[in-house]
Protein backbone atom coordinates (compact mmCIF):
# COMPACT_ATOMS: atom_id res chain seq x y z
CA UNK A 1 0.00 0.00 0.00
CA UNK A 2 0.89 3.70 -0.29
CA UNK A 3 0.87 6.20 2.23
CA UNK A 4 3.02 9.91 2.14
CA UNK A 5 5.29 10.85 4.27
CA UNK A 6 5.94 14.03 5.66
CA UNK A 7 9.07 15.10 7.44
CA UNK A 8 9.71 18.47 9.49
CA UNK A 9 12.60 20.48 10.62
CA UNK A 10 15.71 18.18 11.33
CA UNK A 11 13.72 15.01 10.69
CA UNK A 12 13.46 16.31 6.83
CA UNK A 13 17.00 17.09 6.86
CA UNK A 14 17.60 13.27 7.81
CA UNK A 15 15.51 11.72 5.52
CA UNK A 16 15.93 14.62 2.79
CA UNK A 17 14.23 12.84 -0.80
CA UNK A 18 12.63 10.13 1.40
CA UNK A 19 10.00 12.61 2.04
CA UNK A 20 6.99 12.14 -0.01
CA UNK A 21 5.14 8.99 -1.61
CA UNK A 22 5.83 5.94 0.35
CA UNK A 23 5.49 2.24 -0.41
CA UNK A 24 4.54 0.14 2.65
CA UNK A 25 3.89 -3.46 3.17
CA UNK A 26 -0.02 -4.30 3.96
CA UNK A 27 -1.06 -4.28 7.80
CA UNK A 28 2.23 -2.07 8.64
CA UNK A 29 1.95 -0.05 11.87
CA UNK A 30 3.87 3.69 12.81
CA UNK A 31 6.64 1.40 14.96
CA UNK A 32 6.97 -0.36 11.27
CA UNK A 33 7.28 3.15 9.42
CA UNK A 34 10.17 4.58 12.23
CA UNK A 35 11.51 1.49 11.95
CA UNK A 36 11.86 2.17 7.78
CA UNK A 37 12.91 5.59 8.32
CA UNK A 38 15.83 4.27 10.35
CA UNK A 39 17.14 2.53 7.66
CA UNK A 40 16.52 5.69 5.23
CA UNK A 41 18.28 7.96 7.80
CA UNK A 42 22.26 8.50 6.82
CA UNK A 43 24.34 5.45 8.41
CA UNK A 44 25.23 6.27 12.06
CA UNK A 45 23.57 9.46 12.32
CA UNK A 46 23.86 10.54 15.48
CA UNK A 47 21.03 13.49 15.25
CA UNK A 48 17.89 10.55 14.13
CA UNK A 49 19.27 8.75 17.41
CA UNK A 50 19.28 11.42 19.37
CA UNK A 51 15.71 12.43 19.32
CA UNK A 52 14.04 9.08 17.55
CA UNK A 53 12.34 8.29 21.30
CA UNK A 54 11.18 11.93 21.31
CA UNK A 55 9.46 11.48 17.83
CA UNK A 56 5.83 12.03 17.68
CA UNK A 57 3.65 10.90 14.61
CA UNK A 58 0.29 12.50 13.29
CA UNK A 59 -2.03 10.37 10.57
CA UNK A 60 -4.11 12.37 8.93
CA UNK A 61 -3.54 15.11 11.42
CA UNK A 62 -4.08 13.50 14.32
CA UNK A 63 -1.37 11.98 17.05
CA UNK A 64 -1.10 8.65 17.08
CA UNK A 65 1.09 5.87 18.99
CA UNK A 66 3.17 3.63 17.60
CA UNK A 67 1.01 0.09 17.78
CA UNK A 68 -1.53 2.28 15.32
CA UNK A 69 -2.13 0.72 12.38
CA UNK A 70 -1.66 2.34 8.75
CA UNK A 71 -3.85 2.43 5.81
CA UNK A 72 -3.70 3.03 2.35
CA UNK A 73 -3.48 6.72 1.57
CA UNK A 74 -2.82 7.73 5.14
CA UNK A 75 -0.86 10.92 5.71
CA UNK A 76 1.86 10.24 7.83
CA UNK A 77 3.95 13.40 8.86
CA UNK A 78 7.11 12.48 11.33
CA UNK A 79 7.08 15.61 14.25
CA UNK A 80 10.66 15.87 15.46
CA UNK A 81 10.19 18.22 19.09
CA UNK A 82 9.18 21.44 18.69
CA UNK A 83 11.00 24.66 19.53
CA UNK A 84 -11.05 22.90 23.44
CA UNK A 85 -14.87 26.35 25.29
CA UNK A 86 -17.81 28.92 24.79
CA UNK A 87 -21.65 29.46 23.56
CA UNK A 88 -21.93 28.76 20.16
CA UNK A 89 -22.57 32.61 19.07
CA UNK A 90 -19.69 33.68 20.67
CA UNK A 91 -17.18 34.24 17.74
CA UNK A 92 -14.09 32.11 17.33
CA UNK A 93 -10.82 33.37 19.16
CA UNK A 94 -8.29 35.06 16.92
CA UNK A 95 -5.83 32.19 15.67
CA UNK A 96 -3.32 32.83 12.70
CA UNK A 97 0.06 31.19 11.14
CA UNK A 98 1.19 34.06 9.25
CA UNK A 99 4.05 34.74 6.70
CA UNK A 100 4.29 38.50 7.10
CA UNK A 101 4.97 40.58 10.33
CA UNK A 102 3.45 40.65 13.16
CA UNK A 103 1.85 43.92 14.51
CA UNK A 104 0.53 43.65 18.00
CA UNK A 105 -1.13 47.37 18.01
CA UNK A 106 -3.03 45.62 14.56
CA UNK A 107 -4.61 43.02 16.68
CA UNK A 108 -5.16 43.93 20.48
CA UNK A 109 -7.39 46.84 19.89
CA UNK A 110 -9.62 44.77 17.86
CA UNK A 111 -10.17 43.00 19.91
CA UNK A 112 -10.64 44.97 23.43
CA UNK A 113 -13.72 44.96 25.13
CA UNK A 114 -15.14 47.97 27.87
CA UNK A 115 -15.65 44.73 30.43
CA UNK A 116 -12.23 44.00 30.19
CA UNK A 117 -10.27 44.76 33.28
CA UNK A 118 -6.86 43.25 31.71
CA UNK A 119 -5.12 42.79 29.25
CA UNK A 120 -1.90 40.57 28.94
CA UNK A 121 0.36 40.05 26.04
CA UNK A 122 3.32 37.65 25.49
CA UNK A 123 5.12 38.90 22.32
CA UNK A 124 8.20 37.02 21.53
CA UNK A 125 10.92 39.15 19.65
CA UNK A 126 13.43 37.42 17.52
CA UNK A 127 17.45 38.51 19.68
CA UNK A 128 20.65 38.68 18.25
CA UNK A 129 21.90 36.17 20.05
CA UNK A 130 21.73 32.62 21.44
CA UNK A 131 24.08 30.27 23.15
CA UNK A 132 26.74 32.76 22.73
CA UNK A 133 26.87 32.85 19.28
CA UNK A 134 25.65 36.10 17.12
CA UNK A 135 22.40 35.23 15.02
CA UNK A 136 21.59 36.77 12.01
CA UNK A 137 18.26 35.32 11.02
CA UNK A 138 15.44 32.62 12.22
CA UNK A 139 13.19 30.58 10.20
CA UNK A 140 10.23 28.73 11.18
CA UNK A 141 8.22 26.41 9.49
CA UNK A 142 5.37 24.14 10.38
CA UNK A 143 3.22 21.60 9.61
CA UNK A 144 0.28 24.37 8.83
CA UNK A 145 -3.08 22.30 8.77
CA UNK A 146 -2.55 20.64 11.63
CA UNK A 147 -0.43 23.49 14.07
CA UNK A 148 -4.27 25.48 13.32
CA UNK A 149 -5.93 22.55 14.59
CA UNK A 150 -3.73 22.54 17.65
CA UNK A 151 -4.13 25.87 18.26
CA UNK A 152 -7.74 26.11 18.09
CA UNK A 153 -7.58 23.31 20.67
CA UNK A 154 -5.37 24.93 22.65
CA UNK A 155 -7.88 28.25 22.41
CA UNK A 156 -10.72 25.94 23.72
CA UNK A 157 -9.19 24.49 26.28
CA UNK A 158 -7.85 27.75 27.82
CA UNK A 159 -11.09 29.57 27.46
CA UNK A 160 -12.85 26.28 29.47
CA UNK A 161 -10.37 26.48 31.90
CA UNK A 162 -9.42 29.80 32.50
CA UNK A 163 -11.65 32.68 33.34
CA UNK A 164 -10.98 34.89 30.46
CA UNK A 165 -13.44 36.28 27.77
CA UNK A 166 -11.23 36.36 24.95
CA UNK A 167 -7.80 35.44 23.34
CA UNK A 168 -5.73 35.96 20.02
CA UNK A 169 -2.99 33.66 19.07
CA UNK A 170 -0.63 34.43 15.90
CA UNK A 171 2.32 32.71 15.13
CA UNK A 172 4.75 33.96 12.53
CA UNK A 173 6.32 31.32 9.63
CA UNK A 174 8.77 31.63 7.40
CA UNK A 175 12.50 34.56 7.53
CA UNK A 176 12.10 36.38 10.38
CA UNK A 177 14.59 39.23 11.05
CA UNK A 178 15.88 40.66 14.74
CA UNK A 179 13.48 42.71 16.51
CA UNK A 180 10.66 41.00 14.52
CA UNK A 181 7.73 39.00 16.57
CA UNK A 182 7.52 35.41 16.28
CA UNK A 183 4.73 34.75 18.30
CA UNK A 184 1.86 36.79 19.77
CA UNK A 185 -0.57 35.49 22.49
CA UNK A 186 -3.05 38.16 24.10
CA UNK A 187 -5.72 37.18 26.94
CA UNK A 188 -8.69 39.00 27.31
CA UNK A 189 -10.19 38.94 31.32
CA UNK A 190 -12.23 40.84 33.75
CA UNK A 191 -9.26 40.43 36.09
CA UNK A 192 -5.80 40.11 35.80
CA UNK A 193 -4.98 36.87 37.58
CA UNK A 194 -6.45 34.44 35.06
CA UNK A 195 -5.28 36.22 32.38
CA UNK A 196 -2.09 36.03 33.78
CA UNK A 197 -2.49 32.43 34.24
CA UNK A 198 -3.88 31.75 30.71
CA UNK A 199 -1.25 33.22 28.92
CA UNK A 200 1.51 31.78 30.70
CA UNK A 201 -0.22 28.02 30.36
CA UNK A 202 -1.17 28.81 26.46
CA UNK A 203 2.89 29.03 25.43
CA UNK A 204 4.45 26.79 27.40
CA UNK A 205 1.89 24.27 25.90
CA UNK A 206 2.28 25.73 22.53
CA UNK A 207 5.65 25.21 22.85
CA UNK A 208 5.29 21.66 23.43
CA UNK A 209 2.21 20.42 21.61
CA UNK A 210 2.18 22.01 18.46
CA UNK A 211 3.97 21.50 15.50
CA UNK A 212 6.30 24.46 14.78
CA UNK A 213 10.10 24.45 14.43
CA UNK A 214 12.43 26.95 14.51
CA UNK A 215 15.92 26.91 12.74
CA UNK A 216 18.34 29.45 13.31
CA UNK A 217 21.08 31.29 10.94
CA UNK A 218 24.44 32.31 13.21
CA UNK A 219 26.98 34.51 11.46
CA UNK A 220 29.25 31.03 11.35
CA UNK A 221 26.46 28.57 10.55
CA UNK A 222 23.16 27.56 11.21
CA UNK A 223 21.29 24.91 13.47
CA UNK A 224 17.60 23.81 13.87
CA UNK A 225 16.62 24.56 17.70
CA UNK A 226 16.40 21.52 20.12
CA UNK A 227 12.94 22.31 21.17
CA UNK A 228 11.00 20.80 24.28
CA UNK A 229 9.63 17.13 24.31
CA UNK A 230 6.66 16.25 23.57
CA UNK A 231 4.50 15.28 26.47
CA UNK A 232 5.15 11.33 26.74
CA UNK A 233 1.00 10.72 25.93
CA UNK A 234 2.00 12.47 22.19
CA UNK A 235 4.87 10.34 21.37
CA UNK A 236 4.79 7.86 19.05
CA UNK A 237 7.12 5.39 21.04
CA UNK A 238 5.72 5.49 24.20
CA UNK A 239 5.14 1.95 25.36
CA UNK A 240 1.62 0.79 25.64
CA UNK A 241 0.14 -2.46 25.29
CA UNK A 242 -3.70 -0.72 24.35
CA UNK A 243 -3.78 1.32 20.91
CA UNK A 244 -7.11 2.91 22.53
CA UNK A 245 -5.86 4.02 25.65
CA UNK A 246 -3.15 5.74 24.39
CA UNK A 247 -5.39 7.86 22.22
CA UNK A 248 -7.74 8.39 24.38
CA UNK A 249 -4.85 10.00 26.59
CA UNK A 250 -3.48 11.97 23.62
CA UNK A 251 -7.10 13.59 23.43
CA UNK A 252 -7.19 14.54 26.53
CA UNK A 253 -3.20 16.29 26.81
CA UNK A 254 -4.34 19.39 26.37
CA UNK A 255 -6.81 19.61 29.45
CA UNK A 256 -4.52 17.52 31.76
CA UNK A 257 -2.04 20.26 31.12
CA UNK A 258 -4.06 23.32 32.72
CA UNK A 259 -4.21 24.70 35.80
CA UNK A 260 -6.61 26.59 36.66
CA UNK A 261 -10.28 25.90 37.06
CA UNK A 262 -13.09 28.38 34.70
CA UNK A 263 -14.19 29.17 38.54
CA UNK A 264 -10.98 30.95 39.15
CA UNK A 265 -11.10 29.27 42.54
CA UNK A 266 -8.09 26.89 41.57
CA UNK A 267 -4.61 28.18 40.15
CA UNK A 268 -1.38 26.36 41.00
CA UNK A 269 1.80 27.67 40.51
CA UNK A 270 2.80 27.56 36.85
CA UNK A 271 5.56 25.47 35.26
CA UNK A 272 8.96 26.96 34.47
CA UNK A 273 8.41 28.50 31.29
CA UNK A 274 10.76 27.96 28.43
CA UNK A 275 11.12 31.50 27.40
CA UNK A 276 11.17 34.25 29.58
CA UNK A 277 7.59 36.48 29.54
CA UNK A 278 6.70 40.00 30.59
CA UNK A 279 2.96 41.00 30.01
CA UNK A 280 1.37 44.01 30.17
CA UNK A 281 -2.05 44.23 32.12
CA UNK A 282 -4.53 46.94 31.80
CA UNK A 283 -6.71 48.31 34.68
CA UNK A 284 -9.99 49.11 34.25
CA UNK A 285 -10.02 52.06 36.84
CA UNK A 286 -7.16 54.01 34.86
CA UNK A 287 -8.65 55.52 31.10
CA UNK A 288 -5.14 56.91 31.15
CA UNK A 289 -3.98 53.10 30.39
CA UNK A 290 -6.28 52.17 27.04
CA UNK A 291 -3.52 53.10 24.75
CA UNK A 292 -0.70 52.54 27.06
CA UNK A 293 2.30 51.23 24.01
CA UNK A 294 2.68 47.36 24.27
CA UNK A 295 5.62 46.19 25.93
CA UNK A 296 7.83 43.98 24.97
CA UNK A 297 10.36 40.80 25.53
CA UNK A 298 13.07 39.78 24.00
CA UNK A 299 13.03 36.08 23.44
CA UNK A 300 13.69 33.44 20.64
């Protein structure tokens, strides 16, 4: 049977021309397809190795474990490790991929409400440095159809879980320059603590869940970013001896991940984020503050 492959970031730089139509033998499974890939990998690499355990696997956009069984015409994209709600006539949050730049003062007053007592922003600004080395230029790219999907889950999931009113998520593909935005996440809330809490849980889980890598371009070369692992219920070699029960707990990754309750009774302390975040917060009480400039943090 025939399936295609996909490949991203530094697992398409491993497999290179493998990428693309695939023939399979009838009744092969995603262990049987890493298992090919090995082979197609360059002899000894050290980089497939490296991160093969961390590998997680999406068939027809959808994360999958290993013992799941592939069919003719599947879609099987390889995700090396990356660098659900409200009433049904409330409009959809604000989610983008986008291949121009970012401008936060474009998007946050859109979407501003008078009940809104705060306002927080994470903008993440491409630096001119990392590791000790001088950068020059990132590029991301992503697996597009399904990093929306993601993202709209993760949108869902934060707005059931958080009390907040609104968000906007925007994400930034393709050459992006220093001092450019790579990512902007704004939370919408009557009061600052859950949108605080929101918009700290929406990128660390961003930054784990959905497929987006980053590579960057140093004055002396250039290196795709080891990003965080997947959470172990995403990845395709986690052993299980029930198919079903690991999807059912890769459905339900995103709402095992928050922390706070829609309530806002319940918050626990938040996870050590993997970029650092400043957010701004607007007060109700203070008019002065509406069109206060957005601040911002330098991060990759």
């Amino acid at each position: 049977m025939r399936i295609t492959l996909l490949a991203f970031g530094l697992l398409r730089d491993q497999l290179g021309q493998s990428a693309g139509p695939l023939e399979i033998p009838k009744g092969s499974t995603v262990r049987d397809l890493l298992d090919r890939c090995r082979a197609l990998a360059p002899p000894h690499s050290p980089s497939w190795s490296s991160i093969e355990s961390s590998i997680a696997v999406a068939v027809n956009r959808e994360y999958v474990p290993a013992t799941h069984p592939l069919a003719d015409g599947d879609e099987v994209a390889l995700l090396p490790p990356v660098s659900g709600g409200r009433g049904p006539s409330h409009p959809k949050p604000l989610i983008r991929l986008l291949h121009q730049r970012i401008v936060p003062h474009d998007i946050v007053p859109l979407i501003e409400q008078p009940q809104d007592g705060a306002i927080v922003v994470f903008d993440g600004i491409v630096r001119d440095n990392s590791r000790g080395r001088k950068t020059r230029y990132l590029e991301y790219e992503a697996y597009e159809d399904m990093a929306l999907r993601q993202l709209e889950r993760l949108a869902a999931q934060a707005l059931a879980d958080f009390a907040i009113r609104d968000l906007a998520i925007v994400h930034r593909l393709g050459r992006i320059e220093i001092g450019e935005s790579s990512v902007l996440i704004a939370v919408f809330s009557a009061h600052r603590a859950a949108a605080f809490d929101a918009c700290r849980w929406l990128i660390d889980t961003l930054k784990k869940t959905v497929p987006i890598w980053k590579k960057e371009f140093f004055e002396d070369g250039a290196v795709w970013a080891q990003g965080d692992p997947f959470p172990p219920e995403l990845t395709a070699l986690t052993p299980t001896s029930d198919p079903k029960k690991s999807a059912r707990r890769a459905s339900r990754v995103f709402s095992s991940s928050s922390a706070s309750k829609k309530d806002g009774k319940a918050h626990s302390k938040p996870a050590a984020s993997t970029r650092p975040t400043k957010s701004v917060a607007k007060k109700s009480a203070s008019p002065a503050n509406k069109h206060m400039p957005l601040k911002q943090e330098r991060a990759r």
